[in-house]
PDB file of N, CA and C in Angstrom:
ATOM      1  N   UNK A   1     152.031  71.939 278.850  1.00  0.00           N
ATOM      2  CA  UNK A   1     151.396  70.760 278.318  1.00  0.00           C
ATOM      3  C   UNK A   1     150.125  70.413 279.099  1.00  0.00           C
ATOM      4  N   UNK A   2     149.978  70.567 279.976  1.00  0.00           N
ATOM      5  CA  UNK A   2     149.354  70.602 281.528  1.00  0.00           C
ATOM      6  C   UNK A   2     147.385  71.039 280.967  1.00  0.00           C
ATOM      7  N   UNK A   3     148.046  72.492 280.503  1.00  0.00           N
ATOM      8  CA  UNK A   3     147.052  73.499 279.867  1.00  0.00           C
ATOM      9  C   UNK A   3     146.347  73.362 279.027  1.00  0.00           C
ATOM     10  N   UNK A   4     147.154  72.544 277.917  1.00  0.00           N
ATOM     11  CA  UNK A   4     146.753  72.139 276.547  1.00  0.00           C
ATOM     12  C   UNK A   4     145.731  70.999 276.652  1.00  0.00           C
ATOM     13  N   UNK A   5     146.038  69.809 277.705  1.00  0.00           N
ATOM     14  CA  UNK A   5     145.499  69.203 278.333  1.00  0.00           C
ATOM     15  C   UNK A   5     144.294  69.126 278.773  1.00  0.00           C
ATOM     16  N   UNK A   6     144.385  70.121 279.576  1.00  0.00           N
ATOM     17  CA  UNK A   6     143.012  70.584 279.919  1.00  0.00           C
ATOM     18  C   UNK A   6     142.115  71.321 279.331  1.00  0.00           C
ATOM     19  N   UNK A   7     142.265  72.416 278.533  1.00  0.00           N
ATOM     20  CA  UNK A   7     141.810  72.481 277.297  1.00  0.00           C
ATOM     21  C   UNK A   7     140.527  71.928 276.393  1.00  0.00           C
ATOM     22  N   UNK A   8     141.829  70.788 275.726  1.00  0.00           N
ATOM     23  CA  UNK A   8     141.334  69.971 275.235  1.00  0.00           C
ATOM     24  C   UNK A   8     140.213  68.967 275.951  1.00  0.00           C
ATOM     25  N   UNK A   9     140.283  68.594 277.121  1.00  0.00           N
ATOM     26  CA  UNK A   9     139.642  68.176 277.968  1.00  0.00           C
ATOM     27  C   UNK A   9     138.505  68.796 278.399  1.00  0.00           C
ATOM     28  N   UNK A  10     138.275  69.986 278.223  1.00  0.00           N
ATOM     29  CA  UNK A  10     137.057  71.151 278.453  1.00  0.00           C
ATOM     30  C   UNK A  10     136.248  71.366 276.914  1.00  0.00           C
ATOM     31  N   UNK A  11     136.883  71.154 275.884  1.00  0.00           N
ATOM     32  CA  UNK A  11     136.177  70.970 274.786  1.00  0.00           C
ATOM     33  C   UNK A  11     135.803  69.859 274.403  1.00  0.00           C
ATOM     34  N   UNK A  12     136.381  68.782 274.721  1.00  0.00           N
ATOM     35  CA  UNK A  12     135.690  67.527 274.258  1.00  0.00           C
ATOM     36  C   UNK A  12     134.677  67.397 275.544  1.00  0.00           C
ATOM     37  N   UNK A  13     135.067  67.792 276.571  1.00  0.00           N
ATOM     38  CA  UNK A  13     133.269  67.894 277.487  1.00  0.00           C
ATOM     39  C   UNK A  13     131.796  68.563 276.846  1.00  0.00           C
ATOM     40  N   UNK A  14     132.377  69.651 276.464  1.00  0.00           N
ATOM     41  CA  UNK A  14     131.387  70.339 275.540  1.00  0.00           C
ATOM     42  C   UNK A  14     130.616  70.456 274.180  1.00  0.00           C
ATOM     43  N   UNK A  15     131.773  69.443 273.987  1.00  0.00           N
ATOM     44  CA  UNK A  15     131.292  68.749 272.493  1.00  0.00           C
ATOM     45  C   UNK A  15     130.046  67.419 272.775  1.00  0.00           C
ATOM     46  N   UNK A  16     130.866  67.005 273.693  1.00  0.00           N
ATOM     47  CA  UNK A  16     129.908  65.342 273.837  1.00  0.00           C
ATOM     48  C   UNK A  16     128.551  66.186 274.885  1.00  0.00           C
ATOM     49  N   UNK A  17     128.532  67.012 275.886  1.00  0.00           N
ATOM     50  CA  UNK A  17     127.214  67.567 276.616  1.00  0.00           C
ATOM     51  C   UNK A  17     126.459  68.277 275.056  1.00  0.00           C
ATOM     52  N   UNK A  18     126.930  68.783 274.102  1.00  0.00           N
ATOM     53  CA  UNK A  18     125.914  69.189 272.836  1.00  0.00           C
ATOM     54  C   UNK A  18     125.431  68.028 272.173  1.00  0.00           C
ATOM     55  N   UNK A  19     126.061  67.204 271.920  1.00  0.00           N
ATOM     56  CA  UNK A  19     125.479  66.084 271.441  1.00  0.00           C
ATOM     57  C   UNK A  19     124.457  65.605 271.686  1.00  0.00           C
ATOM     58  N   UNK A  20     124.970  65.009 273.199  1.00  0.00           N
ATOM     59  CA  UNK A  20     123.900  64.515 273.535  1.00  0.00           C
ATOM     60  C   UNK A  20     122.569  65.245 274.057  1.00  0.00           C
ATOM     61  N   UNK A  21     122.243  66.527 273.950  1.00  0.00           N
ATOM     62  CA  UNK A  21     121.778  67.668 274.387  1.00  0.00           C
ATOM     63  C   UNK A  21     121.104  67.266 272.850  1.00  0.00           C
ATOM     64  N   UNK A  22     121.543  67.415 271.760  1.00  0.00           N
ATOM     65  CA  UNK A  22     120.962  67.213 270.546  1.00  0.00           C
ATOM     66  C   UNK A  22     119.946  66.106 270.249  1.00  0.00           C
ATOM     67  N   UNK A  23     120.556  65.144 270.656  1.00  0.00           N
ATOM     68  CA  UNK A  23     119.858  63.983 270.130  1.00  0.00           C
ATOM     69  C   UNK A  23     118.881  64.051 271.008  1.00  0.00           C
ATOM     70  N   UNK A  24     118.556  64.509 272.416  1.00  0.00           N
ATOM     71  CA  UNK A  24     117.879  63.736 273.619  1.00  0.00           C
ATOM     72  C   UNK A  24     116.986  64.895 273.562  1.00  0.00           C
ATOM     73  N   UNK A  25     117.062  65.903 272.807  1.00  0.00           N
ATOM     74  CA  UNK A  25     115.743  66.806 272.966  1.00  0.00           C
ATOM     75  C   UNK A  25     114.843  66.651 271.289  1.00  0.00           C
ATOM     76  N   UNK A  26     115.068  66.041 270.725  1.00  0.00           N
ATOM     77  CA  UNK A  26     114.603  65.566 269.359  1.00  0.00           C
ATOM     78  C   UNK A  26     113.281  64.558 269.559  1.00  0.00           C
ATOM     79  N   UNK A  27     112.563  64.451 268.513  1.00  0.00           N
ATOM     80  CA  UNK A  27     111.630  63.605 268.886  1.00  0.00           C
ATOM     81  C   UNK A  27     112.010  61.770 268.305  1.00  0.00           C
ATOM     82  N   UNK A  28     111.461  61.275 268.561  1.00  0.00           N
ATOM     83  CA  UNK A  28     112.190  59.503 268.104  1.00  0.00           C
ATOM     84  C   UNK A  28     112.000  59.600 266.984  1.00  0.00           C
ATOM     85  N   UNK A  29     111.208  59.839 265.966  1.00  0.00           N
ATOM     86  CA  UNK A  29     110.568  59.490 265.215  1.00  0.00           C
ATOM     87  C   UNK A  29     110.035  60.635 264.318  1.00  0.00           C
ATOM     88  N   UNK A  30     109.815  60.949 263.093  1.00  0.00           N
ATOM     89  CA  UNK A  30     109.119  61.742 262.304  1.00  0.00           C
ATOM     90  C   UNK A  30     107.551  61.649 261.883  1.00  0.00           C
ATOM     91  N   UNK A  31     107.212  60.313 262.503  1.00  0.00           N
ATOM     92  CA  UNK A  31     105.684  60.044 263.128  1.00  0.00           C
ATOM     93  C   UNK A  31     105.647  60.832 263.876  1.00  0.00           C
ATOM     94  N   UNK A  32     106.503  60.817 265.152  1.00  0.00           N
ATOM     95  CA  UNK A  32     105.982  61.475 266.605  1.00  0.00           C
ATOM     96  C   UNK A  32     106.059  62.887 266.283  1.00  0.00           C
ATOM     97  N   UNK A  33     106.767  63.371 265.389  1.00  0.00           N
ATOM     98  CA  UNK A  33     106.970  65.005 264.872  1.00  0.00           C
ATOM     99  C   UNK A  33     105.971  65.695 264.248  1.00  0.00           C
ATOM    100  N   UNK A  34     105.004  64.530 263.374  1.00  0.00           N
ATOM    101  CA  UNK A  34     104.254  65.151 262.672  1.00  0.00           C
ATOM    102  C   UNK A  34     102.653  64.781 263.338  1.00  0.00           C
ATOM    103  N   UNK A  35     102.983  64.271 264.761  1.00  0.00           N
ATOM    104  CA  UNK A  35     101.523  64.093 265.240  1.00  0.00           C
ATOM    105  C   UNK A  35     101.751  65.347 266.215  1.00  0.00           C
ATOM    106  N   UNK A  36     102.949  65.777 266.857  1.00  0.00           N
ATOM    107  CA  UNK A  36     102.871  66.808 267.830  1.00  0.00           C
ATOM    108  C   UNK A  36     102.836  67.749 266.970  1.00  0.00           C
ATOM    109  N   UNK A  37     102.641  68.291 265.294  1.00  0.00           N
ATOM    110  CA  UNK A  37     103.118  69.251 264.730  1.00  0.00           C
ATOM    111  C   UNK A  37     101.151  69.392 264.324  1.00  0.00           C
ATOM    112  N   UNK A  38     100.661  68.119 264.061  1.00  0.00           N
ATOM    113  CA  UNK A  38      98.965  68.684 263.611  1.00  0.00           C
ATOM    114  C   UNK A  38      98.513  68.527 265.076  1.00  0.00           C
ATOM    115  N   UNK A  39      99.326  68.428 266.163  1.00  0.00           N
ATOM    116  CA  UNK A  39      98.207  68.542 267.779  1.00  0.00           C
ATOM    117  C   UNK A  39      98.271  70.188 267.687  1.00  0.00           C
ATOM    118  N   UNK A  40      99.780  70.210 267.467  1.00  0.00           N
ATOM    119  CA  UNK A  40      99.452  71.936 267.776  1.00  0.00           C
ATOM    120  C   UNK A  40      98.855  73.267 266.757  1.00  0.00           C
ATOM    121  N   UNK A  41      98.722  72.029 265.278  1.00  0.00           N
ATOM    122  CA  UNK A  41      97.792  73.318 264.593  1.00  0.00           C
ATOM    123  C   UNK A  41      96.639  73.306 264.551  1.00  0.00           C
ATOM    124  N   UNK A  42      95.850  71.842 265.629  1.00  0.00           N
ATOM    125  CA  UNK A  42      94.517  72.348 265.711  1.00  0.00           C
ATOM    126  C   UNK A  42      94.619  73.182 266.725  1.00  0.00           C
ATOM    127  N   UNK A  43      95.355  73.817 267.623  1.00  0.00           N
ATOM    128  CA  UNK A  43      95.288  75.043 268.613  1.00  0.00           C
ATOM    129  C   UNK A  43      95.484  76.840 267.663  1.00  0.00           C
ATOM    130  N   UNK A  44      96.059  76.426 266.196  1.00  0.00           N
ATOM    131  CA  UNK A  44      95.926  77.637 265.886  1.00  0.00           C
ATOM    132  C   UNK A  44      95.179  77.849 264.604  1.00  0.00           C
ATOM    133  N   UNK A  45      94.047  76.999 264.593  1.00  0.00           N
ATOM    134  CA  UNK A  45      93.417  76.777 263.014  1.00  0.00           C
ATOM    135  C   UNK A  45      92.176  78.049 263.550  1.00  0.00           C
ATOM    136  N   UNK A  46      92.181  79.209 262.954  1.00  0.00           N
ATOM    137  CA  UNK A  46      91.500  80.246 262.452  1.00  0.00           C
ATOM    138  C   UNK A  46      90.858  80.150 261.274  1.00  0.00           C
ATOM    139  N   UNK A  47      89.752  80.493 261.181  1.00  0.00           N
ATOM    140  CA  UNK A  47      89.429  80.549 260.074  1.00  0.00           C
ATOM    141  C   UNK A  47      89.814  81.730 258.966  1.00  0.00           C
ATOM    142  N   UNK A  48      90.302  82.811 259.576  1.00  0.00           N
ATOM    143  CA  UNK A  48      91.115  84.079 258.405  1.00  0.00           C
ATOM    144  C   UNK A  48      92.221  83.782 258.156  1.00  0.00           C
ATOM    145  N   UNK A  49      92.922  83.310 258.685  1.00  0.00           N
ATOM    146  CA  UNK A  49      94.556  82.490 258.262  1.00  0.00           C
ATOM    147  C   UNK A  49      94.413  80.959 258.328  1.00  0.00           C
ATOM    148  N   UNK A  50      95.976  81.092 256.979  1.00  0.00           N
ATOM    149  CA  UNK A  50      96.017  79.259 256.779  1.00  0.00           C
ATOM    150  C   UNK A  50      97.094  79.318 257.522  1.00  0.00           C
ATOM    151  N   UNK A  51      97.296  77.977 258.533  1.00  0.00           N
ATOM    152  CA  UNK A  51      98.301  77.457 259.011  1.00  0.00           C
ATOM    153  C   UNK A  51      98.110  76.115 258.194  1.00  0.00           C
ATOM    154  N   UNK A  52      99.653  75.401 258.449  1.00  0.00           N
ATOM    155  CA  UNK A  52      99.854  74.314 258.179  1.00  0.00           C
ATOM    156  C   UNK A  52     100.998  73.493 258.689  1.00  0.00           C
ATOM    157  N   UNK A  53     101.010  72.104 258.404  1.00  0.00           N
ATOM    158  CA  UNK A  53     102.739  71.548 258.481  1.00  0.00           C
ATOM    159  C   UNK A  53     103.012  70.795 257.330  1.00  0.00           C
ATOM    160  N   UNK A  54     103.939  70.895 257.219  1.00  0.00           N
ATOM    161  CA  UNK A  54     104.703  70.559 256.529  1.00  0.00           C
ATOM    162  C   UNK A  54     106.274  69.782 256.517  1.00  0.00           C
ATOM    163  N   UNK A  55     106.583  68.497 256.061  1.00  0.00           N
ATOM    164  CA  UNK A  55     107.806  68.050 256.225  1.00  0.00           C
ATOM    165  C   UNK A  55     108.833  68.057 255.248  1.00  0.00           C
ATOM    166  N   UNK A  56     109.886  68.847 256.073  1.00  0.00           N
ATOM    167  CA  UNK A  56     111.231  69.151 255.439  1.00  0.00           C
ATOM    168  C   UNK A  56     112.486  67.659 255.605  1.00  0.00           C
ATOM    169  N   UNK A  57     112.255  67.278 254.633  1.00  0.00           N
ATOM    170  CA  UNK A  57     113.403  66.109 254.761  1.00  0.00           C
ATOM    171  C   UNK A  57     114.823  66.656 254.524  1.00  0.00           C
ATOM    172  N   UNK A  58     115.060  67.684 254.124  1.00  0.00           N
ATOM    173  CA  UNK A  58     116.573  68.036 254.068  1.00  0.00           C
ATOM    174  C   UNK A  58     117.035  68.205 255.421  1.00  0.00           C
ATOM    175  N   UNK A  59     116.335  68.634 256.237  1.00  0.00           N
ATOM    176  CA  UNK A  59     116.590  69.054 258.057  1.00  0.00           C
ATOM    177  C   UNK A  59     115.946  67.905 258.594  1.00  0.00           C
ATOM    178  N   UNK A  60     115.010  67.640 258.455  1.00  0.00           N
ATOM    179  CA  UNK A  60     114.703  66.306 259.388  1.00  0.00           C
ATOM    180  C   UNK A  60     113.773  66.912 260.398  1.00  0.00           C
ATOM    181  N   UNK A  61     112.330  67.965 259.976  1.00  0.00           N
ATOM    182  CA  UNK A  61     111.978  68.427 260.982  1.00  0.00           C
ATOM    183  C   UNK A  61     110.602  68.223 260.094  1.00  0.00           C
ATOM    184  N   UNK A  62     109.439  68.432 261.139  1.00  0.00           N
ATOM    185  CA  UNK A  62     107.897  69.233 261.170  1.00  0.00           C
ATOM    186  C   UNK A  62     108.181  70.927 260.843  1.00  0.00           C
ATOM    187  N   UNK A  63     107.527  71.365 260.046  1.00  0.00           N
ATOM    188  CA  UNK A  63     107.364  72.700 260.433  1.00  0.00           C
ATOM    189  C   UNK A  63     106.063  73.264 260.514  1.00  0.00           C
ATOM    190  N   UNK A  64     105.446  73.862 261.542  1.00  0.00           N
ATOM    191  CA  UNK A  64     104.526  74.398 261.664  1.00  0.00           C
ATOM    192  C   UNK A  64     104.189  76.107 261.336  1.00  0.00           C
ATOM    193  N   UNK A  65     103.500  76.242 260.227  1.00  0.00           N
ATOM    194  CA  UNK A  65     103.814  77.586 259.418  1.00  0.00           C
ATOM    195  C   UNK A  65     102.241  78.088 259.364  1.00  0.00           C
ATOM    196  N   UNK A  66     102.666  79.198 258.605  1.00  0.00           N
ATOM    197  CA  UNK A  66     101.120  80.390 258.795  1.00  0.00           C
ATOM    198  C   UNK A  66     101.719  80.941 257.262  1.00  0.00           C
ATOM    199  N   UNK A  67     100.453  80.790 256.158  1.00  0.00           N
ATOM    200  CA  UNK A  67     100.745  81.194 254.933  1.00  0.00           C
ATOM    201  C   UNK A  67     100.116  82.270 254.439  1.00  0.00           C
ATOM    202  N   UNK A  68     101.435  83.246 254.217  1.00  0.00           N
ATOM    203  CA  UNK A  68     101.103  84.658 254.391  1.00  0.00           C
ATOM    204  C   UNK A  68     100.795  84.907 252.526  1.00  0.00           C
ATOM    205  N   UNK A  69     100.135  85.639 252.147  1.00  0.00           N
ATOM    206  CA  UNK A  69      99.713  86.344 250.428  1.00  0.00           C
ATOM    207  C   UNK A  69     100.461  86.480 249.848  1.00  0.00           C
ATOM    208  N   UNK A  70     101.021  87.783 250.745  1.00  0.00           N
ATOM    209  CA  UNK A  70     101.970  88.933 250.109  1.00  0.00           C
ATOM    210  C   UNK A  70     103.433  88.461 249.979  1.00  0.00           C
ATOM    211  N   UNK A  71     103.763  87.768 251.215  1.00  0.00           N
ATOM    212  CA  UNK A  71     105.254  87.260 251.392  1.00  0.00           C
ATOM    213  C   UNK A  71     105.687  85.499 251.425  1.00  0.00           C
ATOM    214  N   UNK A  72     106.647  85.607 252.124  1.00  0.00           N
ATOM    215  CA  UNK A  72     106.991  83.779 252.499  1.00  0.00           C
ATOM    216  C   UNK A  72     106.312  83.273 253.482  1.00  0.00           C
ATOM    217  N   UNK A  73     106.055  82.058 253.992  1.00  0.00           N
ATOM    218  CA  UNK A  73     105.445  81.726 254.867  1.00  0.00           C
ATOM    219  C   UNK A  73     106.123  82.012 256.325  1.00  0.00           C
ATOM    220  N   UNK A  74     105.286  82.203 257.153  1.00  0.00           N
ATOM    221  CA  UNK A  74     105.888  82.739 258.611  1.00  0.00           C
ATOM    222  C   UNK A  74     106.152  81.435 259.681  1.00  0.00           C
ATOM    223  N   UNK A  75     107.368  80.813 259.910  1.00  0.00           N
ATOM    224  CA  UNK A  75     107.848  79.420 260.409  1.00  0.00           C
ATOM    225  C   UNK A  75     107.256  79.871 262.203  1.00  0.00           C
ATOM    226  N   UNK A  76     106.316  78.998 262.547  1.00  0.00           N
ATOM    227  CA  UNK A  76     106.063  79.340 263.612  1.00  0.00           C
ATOM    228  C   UNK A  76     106.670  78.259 264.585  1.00  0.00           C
ATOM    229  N   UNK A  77     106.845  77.235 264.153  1.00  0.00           N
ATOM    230  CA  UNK A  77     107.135  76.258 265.337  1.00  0.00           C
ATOM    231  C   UNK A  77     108.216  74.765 264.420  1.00  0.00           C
ATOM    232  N   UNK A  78     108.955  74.638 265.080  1.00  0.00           N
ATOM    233  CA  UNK A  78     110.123  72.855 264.399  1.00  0.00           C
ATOM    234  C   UNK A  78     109.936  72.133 265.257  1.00  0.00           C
ATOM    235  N   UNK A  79     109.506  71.416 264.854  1.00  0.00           N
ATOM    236  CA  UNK A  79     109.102  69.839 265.266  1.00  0.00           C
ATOM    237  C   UNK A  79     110.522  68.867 264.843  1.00  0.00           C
ATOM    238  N   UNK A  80     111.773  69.097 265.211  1.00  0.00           N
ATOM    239  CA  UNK A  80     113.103  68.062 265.137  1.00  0.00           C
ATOM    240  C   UNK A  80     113.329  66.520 265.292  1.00  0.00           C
ATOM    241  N   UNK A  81     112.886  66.035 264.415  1.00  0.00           N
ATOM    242  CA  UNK A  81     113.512  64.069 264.930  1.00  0.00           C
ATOM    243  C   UNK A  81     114.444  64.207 264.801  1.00  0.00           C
ATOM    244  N   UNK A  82     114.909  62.722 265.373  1.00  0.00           N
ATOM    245  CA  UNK A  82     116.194  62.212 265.238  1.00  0.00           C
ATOM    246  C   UNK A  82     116.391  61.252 263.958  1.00  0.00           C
ATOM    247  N   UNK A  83     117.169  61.317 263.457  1.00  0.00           N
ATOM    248  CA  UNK A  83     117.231  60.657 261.779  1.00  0.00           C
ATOM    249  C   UNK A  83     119.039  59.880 262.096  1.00  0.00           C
ATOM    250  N   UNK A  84     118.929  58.640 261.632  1.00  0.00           N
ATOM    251  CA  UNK A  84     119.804  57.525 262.037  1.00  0.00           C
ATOM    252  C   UNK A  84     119.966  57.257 263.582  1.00  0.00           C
TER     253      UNK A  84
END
């Protein structure tokens, strides 16, 4: 019982250190996501390729992408808020 105990006690540590590991590396805000998401595509604005961002409300992120012709767009960078 001892075992089980502890266990359980080693997974609910690891559950609550992801959590909060989750929330605390996220940005506050989807303002603050989408100003760090156009800081960093004026560092990759070329003029032979399109980059862009774009916001995904199903995930709750920035995405910072490079839009390829031939294929899908190439996800270069997530910009993550925290949502509730």
């Amino acid at each position: 019982m001892k075992i089980i105990n502890l266990v359980f006690q080693f997974l609910m540590s690891i559950s609550l250190i992801a959590i909060f590991l989750y929330w605390s590396i996220a940005f506050d805000s989807a303002f603050e996501a989408d100003r760090a998401c156009h800081s960093d595509l004026s560092s990759y604005l070329v003029e032979t390729e399109r980059y862009g961002c774009d916001h995904d409300t199903e995930t709750h992120q920035w995405i910072l992408y490079k839009n390829l012709d031939v294929s899908e767009a190439e996800i270069i960078k997530r910009f993550r808020y925290k949502f509730l």
